[in-house]
Protein backbone atom coordinates (compact mmCIF):
# COMPACT_ATOMS: atom_id res chain seq x y z
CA UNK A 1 23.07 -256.28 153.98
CA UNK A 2 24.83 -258.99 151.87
CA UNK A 3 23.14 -260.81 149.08
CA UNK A 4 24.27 -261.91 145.71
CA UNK A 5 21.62 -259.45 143.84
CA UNK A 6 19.83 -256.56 145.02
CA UNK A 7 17.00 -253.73 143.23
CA UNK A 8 17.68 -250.30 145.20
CA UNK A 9 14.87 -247.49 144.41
CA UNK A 10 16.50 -244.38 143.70
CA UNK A 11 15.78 -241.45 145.82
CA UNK A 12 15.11 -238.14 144.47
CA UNK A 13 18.07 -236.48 142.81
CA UNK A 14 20.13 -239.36 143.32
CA UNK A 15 23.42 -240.01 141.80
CA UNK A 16 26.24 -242.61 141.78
CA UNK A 17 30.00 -242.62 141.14
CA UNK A 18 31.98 -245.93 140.51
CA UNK A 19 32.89 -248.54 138.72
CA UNK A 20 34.90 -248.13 136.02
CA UNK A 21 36.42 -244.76 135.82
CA UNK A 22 36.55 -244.49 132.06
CA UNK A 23 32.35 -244.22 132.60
CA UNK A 24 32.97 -240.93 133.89
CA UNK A 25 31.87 -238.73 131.65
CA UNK A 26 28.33 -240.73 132.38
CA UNK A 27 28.71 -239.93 136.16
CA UNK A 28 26.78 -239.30 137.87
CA UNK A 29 24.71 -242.57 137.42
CA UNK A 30 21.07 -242.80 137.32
CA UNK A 31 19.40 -240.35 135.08
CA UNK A 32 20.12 -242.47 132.17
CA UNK A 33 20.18 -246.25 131.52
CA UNK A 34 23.56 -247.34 131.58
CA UNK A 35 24.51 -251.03 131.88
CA UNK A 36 27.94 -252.70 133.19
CA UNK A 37 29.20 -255.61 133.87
CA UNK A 38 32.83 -255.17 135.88
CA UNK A 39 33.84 -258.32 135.14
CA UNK A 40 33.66 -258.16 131.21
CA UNK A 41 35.80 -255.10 131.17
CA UNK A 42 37.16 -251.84 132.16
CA UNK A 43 37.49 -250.08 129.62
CA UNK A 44 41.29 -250.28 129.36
CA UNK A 45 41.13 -248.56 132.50
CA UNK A 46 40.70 -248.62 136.68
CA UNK A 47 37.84 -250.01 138.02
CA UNK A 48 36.58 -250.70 141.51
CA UNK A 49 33.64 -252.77 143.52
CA UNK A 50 32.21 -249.84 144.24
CA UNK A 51 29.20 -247.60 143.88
CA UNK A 52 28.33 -244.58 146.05
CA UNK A 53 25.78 -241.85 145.88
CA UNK A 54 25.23 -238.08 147.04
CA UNK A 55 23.07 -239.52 149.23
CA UNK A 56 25.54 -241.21 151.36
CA UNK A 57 24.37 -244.60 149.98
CA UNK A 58 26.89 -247.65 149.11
CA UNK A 59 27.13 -250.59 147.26
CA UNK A 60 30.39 -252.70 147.72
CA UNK A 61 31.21 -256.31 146.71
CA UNK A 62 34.70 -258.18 146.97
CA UNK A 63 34.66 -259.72 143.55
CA UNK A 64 33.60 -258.00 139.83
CA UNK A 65 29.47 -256.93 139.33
CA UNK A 66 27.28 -255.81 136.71
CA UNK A 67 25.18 -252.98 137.42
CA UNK A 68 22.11 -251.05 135.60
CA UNK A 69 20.86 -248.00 135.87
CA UNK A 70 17.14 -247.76 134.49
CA UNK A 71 13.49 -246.40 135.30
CA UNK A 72 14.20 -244.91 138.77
CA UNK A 73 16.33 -248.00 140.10
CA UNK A 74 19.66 -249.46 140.51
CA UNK A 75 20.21 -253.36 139.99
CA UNK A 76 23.07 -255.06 141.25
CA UNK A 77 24.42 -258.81 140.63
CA UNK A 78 27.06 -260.53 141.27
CA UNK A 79 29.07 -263.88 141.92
CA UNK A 80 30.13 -262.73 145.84
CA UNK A 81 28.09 -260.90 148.58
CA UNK A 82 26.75 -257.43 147.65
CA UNK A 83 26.94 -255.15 150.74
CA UNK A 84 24.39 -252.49 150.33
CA UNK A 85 24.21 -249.47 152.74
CA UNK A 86 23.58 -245.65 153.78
CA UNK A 87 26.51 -244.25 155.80
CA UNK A 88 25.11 -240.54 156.39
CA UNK A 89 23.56 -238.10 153.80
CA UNK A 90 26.71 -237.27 151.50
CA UNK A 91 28.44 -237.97 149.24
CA UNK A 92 31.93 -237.64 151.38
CA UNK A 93 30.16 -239.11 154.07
CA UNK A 94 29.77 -242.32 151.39
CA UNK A 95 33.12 -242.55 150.69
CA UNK A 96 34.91 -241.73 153.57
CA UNK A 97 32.87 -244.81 155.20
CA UNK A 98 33.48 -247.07 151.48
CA UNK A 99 37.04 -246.07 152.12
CA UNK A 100 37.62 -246.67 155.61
CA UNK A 101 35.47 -250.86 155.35
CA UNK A 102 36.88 -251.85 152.06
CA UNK A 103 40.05 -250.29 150.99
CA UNK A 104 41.85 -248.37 154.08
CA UNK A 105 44.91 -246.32 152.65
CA UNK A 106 48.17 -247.34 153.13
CA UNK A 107 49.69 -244.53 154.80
CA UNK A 108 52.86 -244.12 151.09
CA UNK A 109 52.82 -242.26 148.36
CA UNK A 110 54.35 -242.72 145.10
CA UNK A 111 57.59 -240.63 144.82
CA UNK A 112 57.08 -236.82 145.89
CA UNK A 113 58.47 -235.81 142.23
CA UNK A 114 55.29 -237.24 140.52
CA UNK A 115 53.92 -234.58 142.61
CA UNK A 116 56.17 -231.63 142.49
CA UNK A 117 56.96 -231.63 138.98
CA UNK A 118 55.83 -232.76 135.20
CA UNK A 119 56.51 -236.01 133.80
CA UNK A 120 57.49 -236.79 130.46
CA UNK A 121 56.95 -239.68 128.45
CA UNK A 122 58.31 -240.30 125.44
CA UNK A 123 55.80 -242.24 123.82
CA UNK A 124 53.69 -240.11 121.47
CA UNK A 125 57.15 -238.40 120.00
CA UNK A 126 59.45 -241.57 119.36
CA UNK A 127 56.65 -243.86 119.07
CA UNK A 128 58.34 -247.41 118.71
CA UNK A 129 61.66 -245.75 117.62
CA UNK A 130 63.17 -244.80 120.91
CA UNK A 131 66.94 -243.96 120.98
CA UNK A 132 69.98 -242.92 123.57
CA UNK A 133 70.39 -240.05 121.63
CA UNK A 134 66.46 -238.90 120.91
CA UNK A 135 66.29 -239.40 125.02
CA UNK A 136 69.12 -237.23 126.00
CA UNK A 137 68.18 -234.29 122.79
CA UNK A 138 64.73 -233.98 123.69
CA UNK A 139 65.93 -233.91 127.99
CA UNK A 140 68.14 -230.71 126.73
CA UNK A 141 64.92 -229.49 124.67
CA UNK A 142 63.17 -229.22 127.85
CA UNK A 143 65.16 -226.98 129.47
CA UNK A 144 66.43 -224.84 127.00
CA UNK A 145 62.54 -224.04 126.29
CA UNK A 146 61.95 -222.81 129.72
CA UNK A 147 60.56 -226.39 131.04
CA UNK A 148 61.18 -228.12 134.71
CA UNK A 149 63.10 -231.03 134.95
CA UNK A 150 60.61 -234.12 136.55
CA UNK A 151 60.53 -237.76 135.32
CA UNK A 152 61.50 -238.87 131.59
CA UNK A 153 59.50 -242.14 131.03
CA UNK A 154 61.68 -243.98 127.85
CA UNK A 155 58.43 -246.07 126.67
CA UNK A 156 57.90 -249.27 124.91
CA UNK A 157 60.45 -250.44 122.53
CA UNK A 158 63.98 -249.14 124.63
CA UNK A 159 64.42 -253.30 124.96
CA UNK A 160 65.64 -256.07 122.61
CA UNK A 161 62.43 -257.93 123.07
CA UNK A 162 58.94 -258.44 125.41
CA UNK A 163 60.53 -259.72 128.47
CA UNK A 164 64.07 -259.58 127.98
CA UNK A 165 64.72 -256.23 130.29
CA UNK A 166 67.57 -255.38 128.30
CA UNK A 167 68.58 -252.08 126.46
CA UNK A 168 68.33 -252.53 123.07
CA UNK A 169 72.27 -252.56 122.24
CA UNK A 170 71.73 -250.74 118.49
CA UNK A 171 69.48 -247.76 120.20
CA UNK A 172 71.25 -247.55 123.66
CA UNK A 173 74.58 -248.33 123.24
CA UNK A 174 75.36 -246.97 126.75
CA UNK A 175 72.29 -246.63 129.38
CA UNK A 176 74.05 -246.17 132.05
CA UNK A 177 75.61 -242.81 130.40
CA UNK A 178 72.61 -241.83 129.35
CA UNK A 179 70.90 -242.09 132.83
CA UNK A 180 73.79 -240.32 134.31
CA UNK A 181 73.63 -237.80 131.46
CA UNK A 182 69.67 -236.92 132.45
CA UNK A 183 70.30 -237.44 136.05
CA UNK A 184 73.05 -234.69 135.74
CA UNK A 185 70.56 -232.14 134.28
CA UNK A 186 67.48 -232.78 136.81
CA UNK A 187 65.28 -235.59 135.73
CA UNK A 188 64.85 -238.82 137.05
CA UNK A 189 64.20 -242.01 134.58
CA UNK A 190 61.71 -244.64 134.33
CA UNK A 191 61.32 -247.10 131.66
CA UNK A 192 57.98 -248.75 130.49
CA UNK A 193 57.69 -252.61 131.39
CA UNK A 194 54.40 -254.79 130.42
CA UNK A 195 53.73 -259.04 131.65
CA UNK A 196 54.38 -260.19 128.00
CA UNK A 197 56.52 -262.12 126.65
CA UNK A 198 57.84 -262.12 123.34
CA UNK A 199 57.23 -266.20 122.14
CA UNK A 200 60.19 -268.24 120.83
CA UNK A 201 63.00 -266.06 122.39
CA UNK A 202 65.23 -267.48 125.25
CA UNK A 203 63.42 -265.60 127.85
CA UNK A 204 60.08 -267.23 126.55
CA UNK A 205 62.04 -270.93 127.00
CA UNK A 206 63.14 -270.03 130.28
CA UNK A 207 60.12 -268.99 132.05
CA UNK A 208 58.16 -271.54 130.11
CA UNK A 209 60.19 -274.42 131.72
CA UNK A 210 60.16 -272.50 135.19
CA UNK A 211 56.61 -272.74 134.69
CA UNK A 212 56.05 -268.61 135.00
CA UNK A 213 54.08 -268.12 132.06
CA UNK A 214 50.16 -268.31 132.16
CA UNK A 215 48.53 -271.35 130.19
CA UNK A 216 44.78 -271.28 128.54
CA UNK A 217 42.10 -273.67 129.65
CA UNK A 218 43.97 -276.50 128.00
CA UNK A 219 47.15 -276.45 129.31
CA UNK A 220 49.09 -275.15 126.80
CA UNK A 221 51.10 -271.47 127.25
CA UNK A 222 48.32 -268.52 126.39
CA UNK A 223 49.66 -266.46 123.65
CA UNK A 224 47.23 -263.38 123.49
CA UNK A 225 46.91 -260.53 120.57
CA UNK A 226 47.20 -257.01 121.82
CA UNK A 227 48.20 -253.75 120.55
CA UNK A 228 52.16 -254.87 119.79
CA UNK A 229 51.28 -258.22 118.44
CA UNK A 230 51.07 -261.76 119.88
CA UNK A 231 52.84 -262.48 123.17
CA UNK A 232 52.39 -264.93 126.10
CA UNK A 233 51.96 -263.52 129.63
CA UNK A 234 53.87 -263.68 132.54
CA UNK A 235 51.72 -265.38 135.62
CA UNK A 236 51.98 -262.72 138.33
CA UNK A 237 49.97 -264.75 140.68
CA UNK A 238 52.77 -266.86 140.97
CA UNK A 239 55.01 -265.73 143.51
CA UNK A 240 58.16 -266.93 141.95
CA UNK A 241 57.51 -265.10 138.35
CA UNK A 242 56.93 -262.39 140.59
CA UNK A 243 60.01 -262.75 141.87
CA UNK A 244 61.62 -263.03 139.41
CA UNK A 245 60.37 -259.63 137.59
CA UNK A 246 60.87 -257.76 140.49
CA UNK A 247 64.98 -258.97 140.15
CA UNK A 248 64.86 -258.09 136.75
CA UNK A 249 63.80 -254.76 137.34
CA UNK A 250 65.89 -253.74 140.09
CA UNK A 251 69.13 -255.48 138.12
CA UNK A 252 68.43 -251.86 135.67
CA UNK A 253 67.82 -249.90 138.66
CA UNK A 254 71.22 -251.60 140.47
CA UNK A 255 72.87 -251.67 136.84
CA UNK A 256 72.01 -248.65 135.09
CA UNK A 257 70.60 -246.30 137.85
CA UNK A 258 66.77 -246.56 136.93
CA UNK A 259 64.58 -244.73 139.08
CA UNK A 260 60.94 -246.57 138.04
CA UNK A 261 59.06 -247.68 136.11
CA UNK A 262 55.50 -247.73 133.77
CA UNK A 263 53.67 -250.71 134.03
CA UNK A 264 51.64 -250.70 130.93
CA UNK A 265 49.41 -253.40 130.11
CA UNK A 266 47.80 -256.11 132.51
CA UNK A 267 44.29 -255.01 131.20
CA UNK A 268 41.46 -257.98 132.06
CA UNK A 269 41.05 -257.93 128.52
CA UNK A 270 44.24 -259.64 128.06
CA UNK A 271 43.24 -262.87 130.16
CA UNK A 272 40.16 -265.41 130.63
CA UNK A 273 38.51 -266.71 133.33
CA UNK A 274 39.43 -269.81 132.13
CA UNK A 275 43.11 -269.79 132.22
CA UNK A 276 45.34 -272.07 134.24
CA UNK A 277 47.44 -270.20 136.59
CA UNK A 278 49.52 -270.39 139.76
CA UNK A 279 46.82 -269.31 141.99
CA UNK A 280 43.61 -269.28 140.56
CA UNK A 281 42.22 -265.98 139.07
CA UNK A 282 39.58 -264.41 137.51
CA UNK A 283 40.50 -261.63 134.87
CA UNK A 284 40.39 -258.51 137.17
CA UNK A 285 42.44 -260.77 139.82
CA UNK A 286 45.42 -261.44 137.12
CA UNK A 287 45.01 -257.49 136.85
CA UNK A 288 45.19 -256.82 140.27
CA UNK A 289 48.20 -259.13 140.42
CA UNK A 290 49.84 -257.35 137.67
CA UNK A 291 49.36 -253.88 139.56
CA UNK A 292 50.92 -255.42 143.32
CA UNK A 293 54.19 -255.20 141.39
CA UNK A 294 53.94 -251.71 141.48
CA UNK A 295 54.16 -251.18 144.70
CA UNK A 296 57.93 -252.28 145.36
CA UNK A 297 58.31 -248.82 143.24
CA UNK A 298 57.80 -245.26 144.55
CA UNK A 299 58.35 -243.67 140.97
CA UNK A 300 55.38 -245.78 139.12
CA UNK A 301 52.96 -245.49 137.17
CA UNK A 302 49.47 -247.48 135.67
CA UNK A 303 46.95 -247.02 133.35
CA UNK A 304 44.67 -250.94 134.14
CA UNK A 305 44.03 -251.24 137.57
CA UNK A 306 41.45 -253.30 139.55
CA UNK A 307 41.04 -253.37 143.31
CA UNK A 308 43.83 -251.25 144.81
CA UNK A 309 42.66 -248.18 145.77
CA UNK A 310 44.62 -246.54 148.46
CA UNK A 311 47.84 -247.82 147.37
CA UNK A 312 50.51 -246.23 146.62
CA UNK A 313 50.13 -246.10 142.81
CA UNK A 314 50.07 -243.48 140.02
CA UNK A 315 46.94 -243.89 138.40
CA UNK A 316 47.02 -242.28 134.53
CA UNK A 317 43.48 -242.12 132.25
CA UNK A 318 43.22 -244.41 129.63
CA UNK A 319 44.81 -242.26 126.27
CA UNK A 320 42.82 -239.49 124.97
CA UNK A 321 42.24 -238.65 121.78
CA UNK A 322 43.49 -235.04 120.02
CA UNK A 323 40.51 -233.73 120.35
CA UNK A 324 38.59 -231.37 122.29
CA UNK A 325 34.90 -233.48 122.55
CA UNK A 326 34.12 -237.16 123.53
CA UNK A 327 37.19 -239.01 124.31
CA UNK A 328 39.68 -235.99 124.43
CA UNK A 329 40.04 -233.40 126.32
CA UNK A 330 36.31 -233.24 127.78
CA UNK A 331 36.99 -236.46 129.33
CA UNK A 332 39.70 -235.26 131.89
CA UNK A 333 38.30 -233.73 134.76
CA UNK A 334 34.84 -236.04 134.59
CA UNK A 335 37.27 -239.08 134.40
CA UNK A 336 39.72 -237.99 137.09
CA UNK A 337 37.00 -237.54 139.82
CA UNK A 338 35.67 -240.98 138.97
CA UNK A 339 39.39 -241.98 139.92
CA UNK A 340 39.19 -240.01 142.75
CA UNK A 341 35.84 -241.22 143.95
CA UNK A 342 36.98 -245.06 143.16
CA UNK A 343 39.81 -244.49 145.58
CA UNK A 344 42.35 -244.16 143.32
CA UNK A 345 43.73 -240.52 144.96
CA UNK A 346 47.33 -240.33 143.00
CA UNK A 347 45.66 -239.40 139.45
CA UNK A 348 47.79 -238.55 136.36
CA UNK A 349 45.77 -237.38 133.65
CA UNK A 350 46.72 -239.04 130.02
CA UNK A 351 49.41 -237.22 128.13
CA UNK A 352 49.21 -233.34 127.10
CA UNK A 353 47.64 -232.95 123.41
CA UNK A 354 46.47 -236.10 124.08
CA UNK A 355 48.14 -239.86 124.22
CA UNK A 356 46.29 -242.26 121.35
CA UNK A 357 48.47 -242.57 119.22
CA UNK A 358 46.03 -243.22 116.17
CA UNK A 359 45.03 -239.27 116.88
CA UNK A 360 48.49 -238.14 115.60
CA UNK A 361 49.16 -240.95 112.60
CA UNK A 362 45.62 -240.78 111.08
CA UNK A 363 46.12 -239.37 107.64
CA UNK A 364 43.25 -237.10 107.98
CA UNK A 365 44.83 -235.91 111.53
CA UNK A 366 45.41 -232.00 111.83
CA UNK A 367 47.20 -230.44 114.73
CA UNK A 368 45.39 -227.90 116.76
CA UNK A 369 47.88 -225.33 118.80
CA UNK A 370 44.83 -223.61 120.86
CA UNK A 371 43.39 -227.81 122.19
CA UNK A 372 47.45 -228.55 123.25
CA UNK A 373 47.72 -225.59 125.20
CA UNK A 374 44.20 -226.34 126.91
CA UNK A 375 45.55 -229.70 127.60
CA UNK A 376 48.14 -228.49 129.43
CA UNK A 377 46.26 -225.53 131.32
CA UNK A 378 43.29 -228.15 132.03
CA UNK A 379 46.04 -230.93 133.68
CA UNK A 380 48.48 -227.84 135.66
CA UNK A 381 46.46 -228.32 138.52
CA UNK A 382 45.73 -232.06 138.81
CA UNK A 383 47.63 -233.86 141.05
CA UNK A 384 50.37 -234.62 138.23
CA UNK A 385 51.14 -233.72 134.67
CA UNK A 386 52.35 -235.56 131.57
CA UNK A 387 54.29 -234.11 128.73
CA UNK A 388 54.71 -236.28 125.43
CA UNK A 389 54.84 -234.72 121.92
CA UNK A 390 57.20 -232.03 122.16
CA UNK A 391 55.73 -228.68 122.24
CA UNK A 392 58.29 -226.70 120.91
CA UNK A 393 58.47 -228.75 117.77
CA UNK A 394 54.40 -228.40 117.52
CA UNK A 395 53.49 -224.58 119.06
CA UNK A 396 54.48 -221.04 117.85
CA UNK A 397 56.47 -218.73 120.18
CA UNK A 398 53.52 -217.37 122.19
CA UNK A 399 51.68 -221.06 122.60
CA UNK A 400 54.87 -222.87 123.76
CA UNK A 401 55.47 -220.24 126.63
CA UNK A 402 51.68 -220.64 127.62
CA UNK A 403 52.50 -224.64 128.02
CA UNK A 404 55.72 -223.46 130.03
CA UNK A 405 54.36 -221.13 132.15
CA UNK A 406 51.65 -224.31 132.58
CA UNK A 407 54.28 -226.24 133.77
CA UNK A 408 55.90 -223.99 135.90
CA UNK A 409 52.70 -223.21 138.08
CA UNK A 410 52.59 -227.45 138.34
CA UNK A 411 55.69 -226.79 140.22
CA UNK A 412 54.99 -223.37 142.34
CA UNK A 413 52.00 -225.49 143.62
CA UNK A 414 53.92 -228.40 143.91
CA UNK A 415 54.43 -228.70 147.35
CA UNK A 416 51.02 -228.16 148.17
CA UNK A 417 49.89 -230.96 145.85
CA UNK A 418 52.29 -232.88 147.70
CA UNK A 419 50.83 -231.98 151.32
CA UNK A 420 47.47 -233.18 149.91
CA UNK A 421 48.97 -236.57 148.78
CA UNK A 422 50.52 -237.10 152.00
CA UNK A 423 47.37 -236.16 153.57
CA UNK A 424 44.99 -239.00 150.96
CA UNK A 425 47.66 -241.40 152.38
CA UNK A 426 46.28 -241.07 155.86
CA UNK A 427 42.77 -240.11 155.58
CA UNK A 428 42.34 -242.24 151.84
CA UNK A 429 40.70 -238.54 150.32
CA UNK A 430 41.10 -237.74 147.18
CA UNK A 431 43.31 -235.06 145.98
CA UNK A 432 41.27 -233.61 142.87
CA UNK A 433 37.43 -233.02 144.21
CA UNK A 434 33.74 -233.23 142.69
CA UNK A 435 32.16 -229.74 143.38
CA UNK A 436 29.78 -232.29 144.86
CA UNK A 437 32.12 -233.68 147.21
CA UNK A 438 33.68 -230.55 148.46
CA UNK A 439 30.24 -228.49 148.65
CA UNK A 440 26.93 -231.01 148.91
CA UNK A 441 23.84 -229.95 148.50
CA UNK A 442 23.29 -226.76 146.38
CA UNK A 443 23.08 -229.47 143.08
CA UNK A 444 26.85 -229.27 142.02
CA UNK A 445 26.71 -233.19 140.91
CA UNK A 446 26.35 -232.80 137.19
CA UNK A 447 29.31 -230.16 137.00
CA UNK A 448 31.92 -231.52 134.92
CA UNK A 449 34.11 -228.92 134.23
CA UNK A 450 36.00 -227.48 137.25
CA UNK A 451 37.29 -229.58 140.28
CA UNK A 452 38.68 -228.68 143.24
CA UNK A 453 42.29 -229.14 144.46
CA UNK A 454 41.64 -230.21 147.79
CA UNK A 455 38.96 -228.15 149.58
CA UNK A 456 40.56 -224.33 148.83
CA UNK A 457 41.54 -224.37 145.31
CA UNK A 458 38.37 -224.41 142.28
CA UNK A 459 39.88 -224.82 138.93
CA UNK A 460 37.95 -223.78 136.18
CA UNK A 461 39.89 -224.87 132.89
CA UNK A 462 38.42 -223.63 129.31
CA UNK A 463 37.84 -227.05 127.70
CA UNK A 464 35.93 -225.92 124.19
CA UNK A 465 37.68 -224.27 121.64
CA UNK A 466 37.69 -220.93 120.83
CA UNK A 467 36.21 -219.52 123.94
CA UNK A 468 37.43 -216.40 125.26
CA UNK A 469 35.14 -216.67 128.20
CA UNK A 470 33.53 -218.94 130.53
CA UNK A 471 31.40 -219.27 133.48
CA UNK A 472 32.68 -220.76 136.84
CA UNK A 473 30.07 -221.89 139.96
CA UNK A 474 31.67 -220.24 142.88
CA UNK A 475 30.45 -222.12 146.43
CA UNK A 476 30.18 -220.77 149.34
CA UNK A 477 32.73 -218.05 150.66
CA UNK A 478 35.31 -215.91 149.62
CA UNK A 479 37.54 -216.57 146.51
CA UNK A 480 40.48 -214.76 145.23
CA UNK A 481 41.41 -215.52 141.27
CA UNK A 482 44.37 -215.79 139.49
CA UNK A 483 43.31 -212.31 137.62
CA UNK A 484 43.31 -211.00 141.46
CA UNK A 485 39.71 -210.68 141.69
CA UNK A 486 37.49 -211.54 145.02
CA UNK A 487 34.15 -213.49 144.90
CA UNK A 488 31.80 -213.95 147.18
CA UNK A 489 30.00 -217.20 146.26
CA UNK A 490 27.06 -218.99 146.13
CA UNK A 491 27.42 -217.21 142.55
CA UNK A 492 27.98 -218.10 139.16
CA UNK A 493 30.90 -215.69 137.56
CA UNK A 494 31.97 -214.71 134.07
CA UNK A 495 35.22 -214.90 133.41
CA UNK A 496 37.71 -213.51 130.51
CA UNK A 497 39.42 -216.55 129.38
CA UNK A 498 42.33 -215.89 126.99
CA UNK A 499 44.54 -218.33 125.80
CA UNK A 500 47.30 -217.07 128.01
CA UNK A 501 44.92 -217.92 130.94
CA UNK A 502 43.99 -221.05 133.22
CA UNK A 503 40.89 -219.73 136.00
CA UNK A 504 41.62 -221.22 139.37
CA UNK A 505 40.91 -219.89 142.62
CA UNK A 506 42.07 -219.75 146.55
CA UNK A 507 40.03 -219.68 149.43
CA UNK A 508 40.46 -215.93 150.73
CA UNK A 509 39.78 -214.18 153.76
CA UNK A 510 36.33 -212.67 153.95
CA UNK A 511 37.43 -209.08 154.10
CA UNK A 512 39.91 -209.38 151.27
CA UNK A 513 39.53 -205.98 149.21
CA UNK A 514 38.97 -205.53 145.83
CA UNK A 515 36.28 -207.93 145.51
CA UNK A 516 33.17 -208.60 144.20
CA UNK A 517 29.89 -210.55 143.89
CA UNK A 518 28.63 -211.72 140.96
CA UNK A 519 25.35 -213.68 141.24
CA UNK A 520 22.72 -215.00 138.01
């Protein structure tokens, strides 16, 4: 049914994914109050229309909601239609039928080496200070510590200013050397790209006459604060500044050999209902806008995002802190299934050892060896990985070839994290799994830390320090382990968890030998 507001009773055990993906560590909905209003922000992350439940039930609208959670019911209001609805008695059943109505996949994927291989941005180790030299130094670093090439992301501050999309002549003297230089040894590059615009430059002056730039309720050009400064915005809902970014971007691929790029920014946060634009837009719409650039780009990659699920774009979490509870590493698996569940299947988690950069310049900050090389174990097995502060400037001998042999499985399972991606692109699944999704009904929705890779693979990653052991819920069937071990599940196992090691298990025959069952 479509209304503009709707009170849904919960049924028993009920829970409910969506929204904005940043709320995952809260999913599943419904046990405790939770209140949230789309259109006020997302948490300088994805969001989505979009609730669904392990009960098969939906709630979709085309424009941003606010939802509660609170006494045994859900309330829903919003500006357009609410369509509320049961689709079977699952939670796959939910979203394969949300997926299907409201956003059907586009039958891409990004570029297969987002799948096959690590990224590595350069953001948490050069910070602002990006140089020719630093890109091409830490490239060789790479390899000569036992790492696989994949994509080198050069990050903000490789320009001479906020919209100018050119090299920065002091740092990179000669790009088109350097990209040559890292293409020769196995990487491809990107560079990261935002919609603002430094004020008072000639770019600035140009657009501004073109009439490209966004303008606030009073008709003069917006100039907004974010986390760089003060800078205007470029108007992607006009089709010409669209235009004309999209030329400016493929001049450095045409010029310099760029292979993609990081489209950082575009967060709601940055705009206001109010503003005068091309087309008119809410704030989610000017995000959405920002994120249709994307997809002229097979090697991409977003951390805002509103309304595009199954498109071909690289979804990354919002950046983590260096830390192992709350907003570090706890939130990664939690978070990426509320991408996955939002429709968002192509899900990079946020950068290894985390990727805020107040974590590593806070003076009270210490480094912890045994949380990086979780990170890395924890994201091996998602559907992509991302490298930033160097490891072999940070680990010891032995904890530096745990984050390379990390890296290296990323790649021996590489081209089955590719089949699955080519598979989302057809059927709009998503690539990293709830228990809950994979298995309902035996009360997997509050587990929160293992996923599966598709529907044969259950990683089980050690996410609290110091623990040299941990307990994994095996479903139904057989299971062969890393360690070589065979399970026969419903069960829940103890495992030996070492630092060297990173739990994950394969669907196995049912007479594999050497097995066992282990049931509590």
């Amino acid at each position: 049914m479509d209304v503009k507001e709707t009170v849904i009773e919960l049924l028993e055990q009920e829970g409910w994914w969506g929204g904005a993906v940043n709320d995952g560590m809260r999913m599943p909905f419904g046990s405790l109050p939770i209140d949230r209003d789309l259109a006020a922000g997302l948490e300088m992350n994805q969001g989505v229309p979009l609730l669904i439940s392990n009960r098969g039930r939906y709630v979709w609208s085309e424009e941003p909601f606010r939802f509660a959670f609170e006494e045994g019911r859900l309330s829903v209001r919003g500006k357009a239609a609410i369509r509320f609805g049961r689709q079977g008695n699952t939670l796959r059943e939910a979203f394969q039928f949300a997926s299907h109505a409201f956003f059907p996949p586009d039958g891409l994927i990004p570029d297969p080496l987002l799948f096959r291989a690590p990224q590595y941005n350069l953001w948490i180790e050069m910070k602002y200070e990006p140089s020719q030299d630093k890109v091409v130094a830490y490239a060789q670093q790479l390899l000569d510590n036992g790492f696989p090439p994949g994509a080198i992301m050069i990050d903000d501050n490789w320009h001479d200013s906020y919209g100018s999309f050119e090299f920065h002549p002091g740092r990179f003297p000669d790009p088109a050397l350097m990209v040559e230089t890292l293409h020769k040894k196995g990487f491809q590059v990107m560079l990261w790209v935002s919609p603002f615009i430094t004020p008072d430059t000639v770019t600035f002056r140009m657009l501004r006459d073109r009439g490209y730039l966004l303008k606030d309720r009073t008709g003069e050009i917006a100039v907004r604060e974010w986390w760089s400064g003060y800078s205007a915005l470029l108007d992607c809902t006009n089709e010409e500044a669209a235009a004309w970014l999209r030329g400016r971007l493929n001049e450095l691929r045409d010029r310099y050999g760029i292979d993609g790029f990081k489209f950082d920014g575009g967060d709601p946060d940055f705009y206001e209902d109010s503003d005068l634009s091309a087309n008119p837009a809410n704030k989610n719409r000017h995000c959405e806008a920002w994120g249709e650039l994307g997809l002229s780009y097979s090697l991409n990659e977003y951390r805002a995002c509103w309304k595009l699920a199954g498109r071909a774009i690289v979804q990354r979490l919002k950046d983590k802190y260096h830390q192992w509870e709350q907003e570090g590493l706890a939130a990664l698996i939690p978070c990426a299934l509320a991408q996955g569940l939002a429709g968002y299947a192509y899900i990079c988690p946020d950068m290894i050892g985390g990727g805020d950069i107040q974590s590593f310049i806070h003076p009270d900050f210490t480094f912890d060896e045994e949380l990086f090389v979780r990170y890395a174990q924890c994201s091996a097995l998602f559907p992509m990985m991302q490298f930033s502060a160097a490891p072999w400037r940070l680990l010891n001998e032995e904890n530096l070839s745990y984050c390379a042999e990390a890296a290296r499985l990323h790649v021996r399972m590489g081209d089955r994290i590719l089949a699955l991606a080519e598979k989302a692109s057809v059927t709009g699944e998503p690539i990293m799994r709830a228990m809950e999704y994979a298995f309902p009904g035996p009360g997997y929705e509050g587990i929160q830390d293992q996923f599966m890779l598709g529907d044969d693979i259950l990683v089980a990653p050690v996410l609290k320090k110091g623990l040299l052991a941990r307990e994994v819920v095996v479903p139904e069937g057989c299971w062969k382990g890393d360690d070589g071990v065979v399970v026969t599940g419903p069960c829940v196992l103890e495992t030996a968890t070492p630092l060297s090691r990173l739990p994950w298990y394969e669907r196995a025959a049912p007479d594999s030998t050497n097995g066992a069952s282990f049931a509590r």
